[in-house]
C-alpha atoms as a PDB file:
ATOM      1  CA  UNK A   1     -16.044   4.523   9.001  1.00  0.00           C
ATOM      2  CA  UNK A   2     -13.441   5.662   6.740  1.00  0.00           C
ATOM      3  CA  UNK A   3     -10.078   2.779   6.306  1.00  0.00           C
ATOM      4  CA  UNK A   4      -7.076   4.568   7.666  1.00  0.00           C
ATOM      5  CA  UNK A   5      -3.752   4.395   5.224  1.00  0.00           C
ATOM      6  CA  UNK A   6      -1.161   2.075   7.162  1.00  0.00           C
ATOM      7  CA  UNK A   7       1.461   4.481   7.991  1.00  0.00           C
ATOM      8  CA  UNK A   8       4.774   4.059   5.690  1.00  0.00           C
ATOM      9  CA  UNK A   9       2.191   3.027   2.892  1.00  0.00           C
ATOM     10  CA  UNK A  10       3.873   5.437   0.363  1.00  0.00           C
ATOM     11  CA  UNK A  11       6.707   2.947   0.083  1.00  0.00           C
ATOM     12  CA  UNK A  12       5.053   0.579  -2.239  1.00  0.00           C
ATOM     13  CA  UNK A  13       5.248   3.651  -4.559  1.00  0.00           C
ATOM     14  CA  UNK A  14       8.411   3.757  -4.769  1.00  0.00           C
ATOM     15  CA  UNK A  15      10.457   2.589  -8.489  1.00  0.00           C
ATOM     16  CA  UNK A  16      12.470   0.298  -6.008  1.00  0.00           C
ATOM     17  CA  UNK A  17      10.145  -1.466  -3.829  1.00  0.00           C
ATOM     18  CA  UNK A  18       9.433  -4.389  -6.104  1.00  0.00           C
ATOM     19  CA  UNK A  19      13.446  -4.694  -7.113  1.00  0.00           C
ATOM     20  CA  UNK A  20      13.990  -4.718  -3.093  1.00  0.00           C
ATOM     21  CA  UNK A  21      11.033  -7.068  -2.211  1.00  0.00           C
ATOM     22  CA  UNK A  22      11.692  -9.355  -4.483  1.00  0.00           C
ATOM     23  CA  UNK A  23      16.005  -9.570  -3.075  1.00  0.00           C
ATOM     24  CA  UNK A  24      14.321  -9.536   0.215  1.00  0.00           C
ATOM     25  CA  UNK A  25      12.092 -12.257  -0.035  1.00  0.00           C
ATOM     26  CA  UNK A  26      14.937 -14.653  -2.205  1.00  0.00           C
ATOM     27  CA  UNK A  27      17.327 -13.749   0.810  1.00  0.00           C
ATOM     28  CA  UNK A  28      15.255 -15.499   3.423  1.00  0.00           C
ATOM     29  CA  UNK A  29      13.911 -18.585   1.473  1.00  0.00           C
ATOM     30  CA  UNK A  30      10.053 -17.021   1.007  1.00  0.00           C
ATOM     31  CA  UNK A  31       8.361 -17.858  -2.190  1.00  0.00           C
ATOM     32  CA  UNK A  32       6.551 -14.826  -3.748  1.00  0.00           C
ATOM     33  CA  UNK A  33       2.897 -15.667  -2.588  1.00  0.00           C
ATOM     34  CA  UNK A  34       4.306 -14.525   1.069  1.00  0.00           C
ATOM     35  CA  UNK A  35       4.529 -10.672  -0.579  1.00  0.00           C
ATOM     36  CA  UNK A  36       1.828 -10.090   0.815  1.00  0.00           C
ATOM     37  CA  UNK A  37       2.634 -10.345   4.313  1.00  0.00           C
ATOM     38  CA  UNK A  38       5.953  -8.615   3.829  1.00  0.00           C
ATOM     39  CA  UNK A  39       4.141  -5.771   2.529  1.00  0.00           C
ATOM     40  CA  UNK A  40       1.907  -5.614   5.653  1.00  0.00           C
ATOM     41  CA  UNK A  41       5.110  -5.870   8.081  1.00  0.00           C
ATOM     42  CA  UNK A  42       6.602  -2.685   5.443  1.00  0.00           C
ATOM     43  CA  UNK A  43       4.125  -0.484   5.452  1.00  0.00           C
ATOM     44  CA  UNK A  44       3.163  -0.567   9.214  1.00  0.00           C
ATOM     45  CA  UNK A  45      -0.178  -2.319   8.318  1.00  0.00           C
ATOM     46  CA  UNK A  46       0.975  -5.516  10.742  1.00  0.00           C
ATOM     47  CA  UNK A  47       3.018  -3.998  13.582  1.00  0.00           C
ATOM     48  CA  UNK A  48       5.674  -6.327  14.109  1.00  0.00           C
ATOM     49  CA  UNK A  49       6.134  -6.816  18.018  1.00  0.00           C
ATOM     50  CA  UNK A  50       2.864  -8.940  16.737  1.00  0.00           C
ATOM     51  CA  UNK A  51       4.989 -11.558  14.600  1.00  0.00           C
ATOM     52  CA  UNK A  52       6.867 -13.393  17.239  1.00  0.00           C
ATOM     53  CA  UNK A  53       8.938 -17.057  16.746  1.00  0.00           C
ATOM     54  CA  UNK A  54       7.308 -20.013  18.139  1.00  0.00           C
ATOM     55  CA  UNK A  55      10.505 -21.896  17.777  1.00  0.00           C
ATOM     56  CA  UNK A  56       9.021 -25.174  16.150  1.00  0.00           C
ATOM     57  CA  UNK A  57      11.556 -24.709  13.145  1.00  0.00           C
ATOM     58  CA  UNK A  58       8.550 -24.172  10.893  1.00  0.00           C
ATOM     59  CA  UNK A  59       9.219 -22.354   7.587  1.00  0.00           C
ATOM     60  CA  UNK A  60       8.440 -20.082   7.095  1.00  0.00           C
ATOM     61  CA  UNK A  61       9.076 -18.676  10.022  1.00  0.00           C
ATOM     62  CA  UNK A  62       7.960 -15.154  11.810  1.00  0.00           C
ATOM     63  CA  UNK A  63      11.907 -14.430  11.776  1.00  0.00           C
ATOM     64  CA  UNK A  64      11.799 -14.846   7.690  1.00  0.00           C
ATOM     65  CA  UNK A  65       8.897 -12.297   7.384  1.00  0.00           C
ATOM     66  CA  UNK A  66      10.669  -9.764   9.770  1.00  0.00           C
ATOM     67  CA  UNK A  67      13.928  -9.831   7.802  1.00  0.00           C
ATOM     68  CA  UNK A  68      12.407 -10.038   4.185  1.00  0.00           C
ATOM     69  CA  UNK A  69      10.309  -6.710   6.056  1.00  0.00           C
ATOM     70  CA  UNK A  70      14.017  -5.549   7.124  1.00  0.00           C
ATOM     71  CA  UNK A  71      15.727  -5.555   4.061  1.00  0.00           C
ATOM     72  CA  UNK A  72      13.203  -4.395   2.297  1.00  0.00           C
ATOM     73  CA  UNK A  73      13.439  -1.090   4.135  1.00  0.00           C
ATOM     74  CA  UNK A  74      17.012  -1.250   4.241  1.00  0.00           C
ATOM     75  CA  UNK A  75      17.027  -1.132   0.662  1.00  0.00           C
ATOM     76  CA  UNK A  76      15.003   1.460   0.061  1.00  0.00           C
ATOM     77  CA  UNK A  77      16.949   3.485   2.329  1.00  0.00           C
ATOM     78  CA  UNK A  78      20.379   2.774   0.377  1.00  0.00           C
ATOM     79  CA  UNK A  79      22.142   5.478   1.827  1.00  0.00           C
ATOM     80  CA  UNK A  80      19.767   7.581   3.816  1.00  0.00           C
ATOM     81  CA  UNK A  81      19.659   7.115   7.660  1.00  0.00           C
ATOM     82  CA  UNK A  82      19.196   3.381   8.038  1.00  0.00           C
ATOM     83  CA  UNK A  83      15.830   2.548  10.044  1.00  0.00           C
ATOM     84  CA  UNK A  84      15.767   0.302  13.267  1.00  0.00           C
ATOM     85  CA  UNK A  85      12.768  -1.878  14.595  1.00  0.00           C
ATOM     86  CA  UNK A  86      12.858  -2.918  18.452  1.00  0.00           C
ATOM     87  CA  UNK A  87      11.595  -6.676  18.052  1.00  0.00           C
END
């Protein structure tokens, strides 16, 4: 059975991805090794109504992932119709 291509996975092309990761991730306190998870939540490979808060005040936290996953989009947008998630 063939793997199917997560859905926005053309992003990670893009000349700014790693510039916007990288802001992303410093933002919200995530060390680099947690780029990988990121990238799941920005290409659609993790759908994230999956990635919920468990409120234990752990770090890092599902809400850190979402908004390094947020900004990172937002950023690649910069200037084109900004994209919304329902969380």
């Amino acid at each position: 059975m063939p793997a199917t291509t997560p859905p926005r996975a053309h992003l990670v092309q893009d000349p700014r991805f790693k510039e916007c990761l990288a802001r992303s991730l410093k933002k919200h306190g995530l060390e680099d090794y947690f780029s990988y998870a990121v990238i799941k939540l920005v290409t659609g490979e993790t759908d994230p109504r999956n990635v919920t808060c468990c409120n234990s005040g752990c770090h890092p936290c599902a809400k850190d992932y979402l908004g390094a996953a947020q900004d990172t989009l937002d950023g690649l947008c910069n200037g084109k119709k900004k994209r919304f998630w329902i969380f």
